[in-house]
N, C-alpha and C. Protein backbone atom coordinates (compact mmCIF):
# COMPACT_ATOMS: atom_id res chain seq x y z
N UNK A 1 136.74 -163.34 79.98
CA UNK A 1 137.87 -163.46 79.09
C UNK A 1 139.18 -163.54 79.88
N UNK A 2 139.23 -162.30 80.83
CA UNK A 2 140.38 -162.66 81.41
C UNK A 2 140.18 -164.10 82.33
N UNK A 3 139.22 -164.61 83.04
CA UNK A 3 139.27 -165.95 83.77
C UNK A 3 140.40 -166.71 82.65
N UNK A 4 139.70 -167.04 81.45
CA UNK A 4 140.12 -167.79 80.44
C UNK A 4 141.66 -167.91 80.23
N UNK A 5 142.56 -166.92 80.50
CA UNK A 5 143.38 -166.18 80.34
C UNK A 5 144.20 -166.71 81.54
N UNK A 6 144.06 -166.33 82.33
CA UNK A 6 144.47 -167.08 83.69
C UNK A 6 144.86 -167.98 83.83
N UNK A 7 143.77 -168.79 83.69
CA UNK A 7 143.50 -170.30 83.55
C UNK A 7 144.51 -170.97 83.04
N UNK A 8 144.28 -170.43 81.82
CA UNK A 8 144.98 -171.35 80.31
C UNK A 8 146.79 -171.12 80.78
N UNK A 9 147.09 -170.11 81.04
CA UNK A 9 148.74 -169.37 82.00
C UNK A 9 148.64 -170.59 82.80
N UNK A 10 148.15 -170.63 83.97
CA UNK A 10 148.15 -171.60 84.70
C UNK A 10 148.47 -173.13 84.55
N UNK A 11 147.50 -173.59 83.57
CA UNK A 11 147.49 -174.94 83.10
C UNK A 11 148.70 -174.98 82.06
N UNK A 12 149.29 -174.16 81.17
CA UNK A 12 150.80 -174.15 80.55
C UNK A 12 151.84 -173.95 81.45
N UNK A 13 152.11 -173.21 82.49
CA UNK A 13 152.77 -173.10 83.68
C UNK A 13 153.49 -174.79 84.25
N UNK A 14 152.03 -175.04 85.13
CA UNK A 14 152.10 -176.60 85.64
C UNK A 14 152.31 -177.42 84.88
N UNK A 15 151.86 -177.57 83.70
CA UNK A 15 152.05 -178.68 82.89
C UNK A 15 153.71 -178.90 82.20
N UNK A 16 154.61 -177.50 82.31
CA UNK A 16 156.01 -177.50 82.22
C UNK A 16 156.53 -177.61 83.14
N UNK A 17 155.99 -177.39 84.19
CA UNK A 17 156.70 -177.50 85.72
C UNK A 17 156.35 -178.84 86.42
N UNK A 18 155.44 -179.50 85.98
CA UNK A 18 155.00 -181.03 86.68
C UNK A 18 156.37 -182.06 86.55
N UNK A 19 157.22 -181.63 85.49
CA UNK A 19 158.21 -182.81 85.27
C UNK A 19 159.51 -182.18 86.72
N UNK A 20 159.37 -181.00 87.03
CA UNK A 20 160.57 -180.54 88.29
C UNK A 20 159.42 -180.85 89.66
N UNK A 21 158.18 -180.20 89.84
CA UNK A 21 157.50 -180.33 91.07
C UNK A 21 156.29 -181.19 90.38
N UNK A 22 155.99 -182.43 90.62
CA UNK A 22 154.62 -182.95 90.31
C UNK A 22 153.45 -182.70 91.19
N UNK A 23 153.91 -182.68 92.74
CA UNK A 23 152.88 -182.72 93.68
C UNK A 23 151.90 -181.70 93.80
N UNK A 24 152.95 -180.21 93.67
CA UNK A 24 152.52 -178.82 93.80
C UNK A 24 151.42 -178.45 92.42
N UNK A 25 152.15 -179.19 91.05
CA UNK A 25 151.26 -178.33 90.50
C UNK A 25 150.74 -179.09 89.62
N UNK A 26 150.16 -180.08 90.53
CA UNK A 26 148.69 -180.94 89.85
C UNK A 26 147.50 -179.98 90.29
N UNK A 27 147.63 -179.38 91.50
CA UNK A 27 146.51 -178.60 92.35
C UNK A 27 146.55 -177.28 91.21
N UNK A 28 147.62 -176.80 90.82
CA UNK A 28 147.89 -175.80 90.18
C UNK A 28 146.87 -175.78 88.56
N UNK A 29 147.41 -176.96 88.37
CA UNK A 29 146.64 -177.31 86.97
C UNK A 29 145.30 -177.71 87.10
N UNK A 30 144.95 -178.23 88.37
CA UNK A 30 143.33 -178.71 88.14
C UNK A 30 142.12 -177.23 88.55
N UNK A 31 142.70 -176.58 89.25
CA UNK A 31 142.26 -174.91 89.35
C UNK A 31 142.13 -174.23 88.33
N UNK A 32 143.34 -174.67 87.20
CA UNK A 32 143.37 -173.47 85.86
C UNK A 32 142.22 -174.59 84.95
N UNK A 33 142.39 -175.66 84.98
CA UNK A 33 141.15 -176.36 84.27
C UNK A 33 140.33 -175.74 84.23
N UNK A 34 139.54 -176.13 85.74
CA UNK A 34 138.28 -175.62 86.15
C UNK A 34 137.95 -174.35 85.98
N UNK A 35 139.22 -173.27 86.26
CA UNK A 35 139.00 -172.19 85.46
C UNK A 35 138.58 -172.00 84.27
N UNK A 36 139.25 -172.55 82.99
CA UNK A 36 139.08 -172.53 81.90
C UNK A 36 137.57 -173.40 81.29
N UNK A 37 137.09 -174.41 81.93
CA UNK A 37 135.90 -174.95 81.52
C UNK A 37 134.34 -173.64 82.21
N UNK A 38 135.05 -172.97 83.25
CA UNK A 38 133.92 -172.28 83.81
C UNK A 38 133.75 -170.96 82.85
N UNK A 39 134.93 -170.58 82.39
CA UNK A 39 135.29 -169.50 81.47
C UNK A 39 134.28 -169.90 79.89
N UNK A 40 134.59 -170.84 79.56
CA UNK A 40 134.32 -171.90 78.19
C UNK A 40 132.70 -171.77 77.92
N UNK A 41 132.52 -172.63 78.99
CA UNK A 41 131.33 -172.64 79.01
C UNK A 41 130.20 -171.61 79.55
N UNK A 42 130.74 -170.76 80.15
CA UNK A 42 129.93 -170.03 80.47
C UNK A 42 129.60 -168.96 79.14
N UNK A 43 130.27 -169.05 77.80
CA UNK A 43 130.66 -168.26 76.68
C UNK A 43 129.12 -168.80 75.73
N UNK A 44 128.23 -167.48 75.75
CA UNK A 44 126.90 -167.75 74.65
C UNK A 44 127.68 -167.31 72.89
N UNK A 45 127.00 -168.28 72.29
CA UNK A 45 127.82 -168.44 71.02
C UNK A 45 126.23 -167.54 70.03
N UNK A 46 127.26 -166.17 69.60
CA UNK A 46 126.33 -165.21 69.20
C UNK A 46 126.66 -164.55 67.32
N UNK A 47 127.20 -165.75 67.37
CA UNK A 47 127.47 -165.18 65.68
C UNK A 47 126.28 -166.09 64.92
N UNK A 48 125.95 -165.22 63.42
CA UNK A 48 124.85 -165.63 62.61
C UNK A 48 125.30 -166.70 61.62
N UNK A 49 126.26 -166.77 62.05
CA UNK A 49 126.92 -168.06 61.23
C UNK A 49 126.94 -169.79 61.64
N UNK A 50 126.66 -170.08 60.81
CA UNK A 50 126.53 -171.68 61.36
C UNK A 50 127.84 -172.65 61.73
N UNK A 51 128.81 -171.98 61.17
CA UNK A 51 129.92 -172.57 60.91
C UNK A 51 130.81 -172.11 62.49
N UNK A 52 130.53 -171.02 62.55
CA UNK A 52 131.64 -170.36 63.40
C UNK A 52 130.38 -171.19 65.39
N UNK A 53 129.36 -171.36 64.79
CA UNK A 53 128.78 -171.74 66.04
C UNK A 53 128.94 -172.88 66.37
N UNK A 54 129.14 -173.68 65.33
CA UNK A 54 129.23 -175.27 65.51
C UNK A 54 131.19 -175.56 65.65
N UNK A 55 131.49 -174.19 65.52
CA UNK A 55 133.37 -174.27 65.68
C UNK A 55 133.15 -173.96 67.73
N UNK A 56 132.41 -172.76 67.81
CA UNK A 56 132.63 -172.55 69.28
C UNK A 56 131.64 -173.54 70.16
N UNK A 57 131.07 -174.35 69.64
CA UNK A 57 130.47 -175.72 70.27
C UNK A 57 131.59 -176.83 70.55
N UNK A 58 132.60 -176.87 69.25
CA UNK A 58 133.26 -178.01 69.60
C UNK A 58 134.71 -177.28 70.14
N UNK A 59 135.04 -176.26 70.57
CA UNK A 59 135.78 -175.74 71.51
C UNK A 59 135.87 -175.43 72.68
N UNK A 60 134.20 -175.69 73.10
CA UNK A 60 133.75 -175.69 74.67
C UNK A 60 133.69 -177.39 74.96
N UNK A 61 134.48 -178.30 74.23
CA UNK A 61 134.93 -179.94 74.70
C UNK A 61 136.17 -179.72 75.08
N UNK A 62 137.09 -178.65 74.45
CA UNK A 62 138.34 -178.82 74.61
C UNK A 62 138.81 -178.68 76.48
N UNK A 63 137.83 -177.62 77.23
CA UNK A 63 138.20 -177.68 78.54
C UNK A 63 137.72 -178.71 79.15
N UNK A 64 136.79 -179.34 78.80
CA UNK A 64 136.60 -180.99 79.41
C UNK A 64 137.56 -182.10 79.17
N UNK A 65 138.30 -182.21 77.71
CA UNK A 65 139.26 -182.87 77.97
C UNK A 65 140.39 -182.24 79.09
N UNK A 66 140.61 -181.20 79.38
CA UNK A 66 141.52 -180.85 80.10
C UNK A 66 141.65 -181.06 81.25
N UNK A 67 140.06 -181.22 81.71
CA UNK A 67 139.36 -181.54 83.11
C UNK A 67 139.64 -182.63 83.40
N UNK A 68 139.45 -183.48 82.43
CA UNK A 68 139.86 -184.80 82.35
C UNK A 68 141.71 -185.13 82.47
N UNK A 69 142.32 -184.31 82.16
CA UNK A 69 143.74 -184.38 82.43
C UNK A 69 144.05 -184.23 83.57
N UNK A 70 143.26 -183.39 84.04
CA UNK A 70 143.58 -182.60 85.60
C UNK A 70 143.15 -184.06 86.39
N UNK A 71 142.42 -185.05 86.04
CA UNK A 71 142.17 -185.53 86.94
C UNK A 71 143.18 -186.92 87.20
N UNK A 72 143.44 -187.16 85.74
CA UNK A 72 144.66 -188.14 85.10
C UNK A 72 146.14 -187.70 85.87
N UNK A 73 146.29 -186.69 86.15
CA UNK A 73 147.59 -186.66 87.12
C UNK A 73 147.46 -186.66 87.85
N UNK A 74 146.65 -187.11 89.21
CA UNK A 74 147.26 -187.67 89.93
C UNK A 74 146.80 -189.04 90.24
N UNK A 75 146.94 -189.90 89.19
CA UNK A 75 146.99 -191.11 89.27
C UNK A 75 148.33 -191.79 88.97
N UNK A 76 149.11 -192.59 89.13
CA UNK A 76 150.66 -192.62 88.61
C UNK A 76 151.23 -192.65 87.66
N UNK A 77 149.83 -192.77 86.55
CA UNK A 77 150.80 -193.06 85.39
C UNK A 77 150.68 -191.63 84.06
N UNK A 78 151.66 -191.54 83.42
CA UNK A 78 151.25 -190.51 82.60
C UNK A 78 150.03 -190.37 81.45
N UNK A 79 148.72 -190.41 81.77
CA UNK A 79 147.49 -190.95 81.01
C UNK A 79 147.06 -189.12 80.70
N UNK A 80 147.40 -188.51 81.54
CA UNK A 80 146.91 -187.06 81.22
C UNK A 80 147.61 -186.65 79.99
N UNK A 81 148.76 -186.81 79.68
CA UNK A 81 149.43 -186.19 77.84
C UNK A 81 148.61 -186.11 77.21
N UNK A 82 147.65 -187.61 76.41
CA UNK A 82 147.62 -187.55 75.44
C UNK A 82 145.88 -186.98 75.44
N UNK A 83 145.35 -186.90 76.81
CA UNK A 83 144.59 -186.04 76.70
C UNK A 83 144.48 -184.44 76.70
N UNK A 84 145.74 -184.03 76.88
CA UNK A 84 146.35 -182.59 77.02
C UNK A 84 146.49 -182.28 75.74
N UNK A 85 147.15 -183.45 74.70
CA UNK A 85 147.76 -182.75 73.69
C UNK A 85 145.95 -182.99 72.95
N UNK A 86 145.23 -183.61 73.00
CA UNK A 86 143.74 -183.73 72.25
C UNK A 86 143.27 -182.20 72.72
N UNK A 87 143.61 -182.22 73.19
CA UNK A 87 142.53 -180.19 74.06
C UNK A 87 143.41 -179.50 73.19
N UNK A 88 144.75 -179.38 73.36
CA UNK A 88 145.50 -178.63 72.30
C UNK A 88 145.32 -178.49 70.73
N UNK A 89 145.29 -179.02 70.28
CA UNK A 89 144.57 -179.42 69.07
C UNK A 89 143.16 -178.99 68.74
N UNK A 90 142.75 -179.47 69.64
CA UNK A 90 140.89 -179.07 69.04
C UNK A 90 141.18 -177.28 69.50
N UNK A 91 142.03 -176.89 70.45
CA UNK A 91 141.68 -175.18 70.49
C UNK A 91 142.61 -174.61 69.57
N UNK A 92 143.55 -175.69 69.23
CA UNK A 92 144.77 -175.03 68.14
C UNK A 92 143.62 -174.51 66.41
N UNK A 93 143.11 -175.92 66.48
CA UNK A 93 141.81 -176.22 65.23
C UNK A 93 140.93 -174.52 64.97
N UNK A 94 140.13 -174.45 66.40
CA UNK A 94 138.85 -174.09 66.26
C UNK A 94 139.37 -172.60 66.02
N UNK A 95 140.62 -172.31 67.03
CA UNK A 95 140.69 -170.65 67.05
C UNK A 95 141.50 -170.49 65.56
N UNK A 96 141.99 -171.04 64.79
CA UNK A 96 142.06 -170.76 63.47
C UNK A 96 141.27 -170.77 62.45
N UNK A 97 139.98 -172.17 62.57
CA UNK A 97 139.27 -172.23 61.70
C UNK A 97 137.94 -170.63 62.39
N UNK A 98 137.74 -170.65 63.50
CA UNK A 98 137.21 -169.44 63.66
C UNK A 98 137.32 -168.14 62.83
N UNK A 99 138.62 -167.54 62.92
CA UNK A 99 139.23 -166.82 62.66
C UNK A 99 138.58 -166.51 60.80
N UNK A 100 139.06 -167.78 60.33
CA UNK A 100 138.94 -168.49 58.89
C UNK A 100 137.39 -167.46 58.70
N UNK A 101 137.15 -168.20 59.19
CA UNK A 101 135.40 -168.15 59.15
C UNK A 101 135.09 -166.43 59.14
N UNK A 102 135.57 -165.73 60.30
CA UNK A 102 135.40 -164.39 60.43
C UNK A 102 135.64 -163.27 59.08
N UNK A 103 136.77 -163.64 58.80
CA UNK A 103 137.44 -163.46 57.66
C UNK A 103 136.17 -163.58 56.58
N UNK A 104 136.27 -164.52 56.53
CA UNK A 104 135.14 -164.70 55.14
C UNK A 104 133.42 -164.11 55.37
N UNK A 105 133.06 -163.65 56.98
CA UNK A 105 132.20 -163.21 56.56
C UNK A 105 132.34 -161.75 56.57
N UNK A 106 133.37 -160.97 57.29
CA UNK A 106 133.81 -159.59 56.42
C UNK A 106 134.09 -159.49 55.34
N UNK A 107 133.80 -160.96 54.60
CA UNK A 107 134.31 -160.02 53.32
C UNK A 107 133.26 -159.59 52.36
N UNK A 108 132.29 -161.07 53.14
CA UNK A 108 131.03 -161.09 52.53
C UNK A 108 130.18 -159.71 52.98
N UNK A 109 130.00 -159.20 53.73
CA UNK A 109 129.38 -158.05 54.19
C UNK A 109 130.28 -156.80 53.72
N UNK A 110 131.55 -156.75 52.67
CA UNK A 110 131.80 -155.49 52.51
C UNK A 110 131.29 -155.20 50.53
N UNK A 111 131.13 -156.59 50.65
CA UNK A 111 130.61 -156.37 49.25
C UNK A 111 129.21 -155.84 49.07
């Protein structure tokens, strides 16, 4: 959890700082990637719910697109964004609809 944590600091860090230093913290950002996909994936998806498993399935893509960003900068052109802002999104998605999901099955189990 904390890797994850790190990581994700890291890759928001560089990715605001690439427009003042580009060179320094492409290395910066492709470390917190790899952090974050090793973090991701290494995560066994242990809830009895179908919904919340097939949410933390399609949230362990989101550090591959990122991987994929990391690799998009350093080529010259800006091709990593709009794969940055796709990872953003699908973890913006999943950790709410997660959440969603949790919610509803406490409620179901207090009845």
């Amino acid at each position: 959890m904390y890797l994850y944590q790190i990581s994700a600091m890291a890759v928001l860090l560089s990715a605001a700082f690439y427009l003042v230093e580009p060179i320094y913290t492409r290395y910066i950002f492709a470390a917190g990637a790899a952090g974050m996909a090793v973090a991701r994936l290494s995560q066994h998806d242990t809830s009895k719910n179908l919904r919340i498993n097939r949410l933390m399935r399609l949230q362990k893509i989101a550090p591959l697109f990122i991987v994929g960003a990391s690799y998009f900068m350093f080529k010259p052109h800006n091709q990593w964004i709009p794969l940055l802002l796709v990872a953003a999104f699908i973890e913006l998605y999943t950790s709410f609809m997660i959440s969603k999901e949790e919610q509803k099955d406490e409620i179901k189990r207090s009845r």
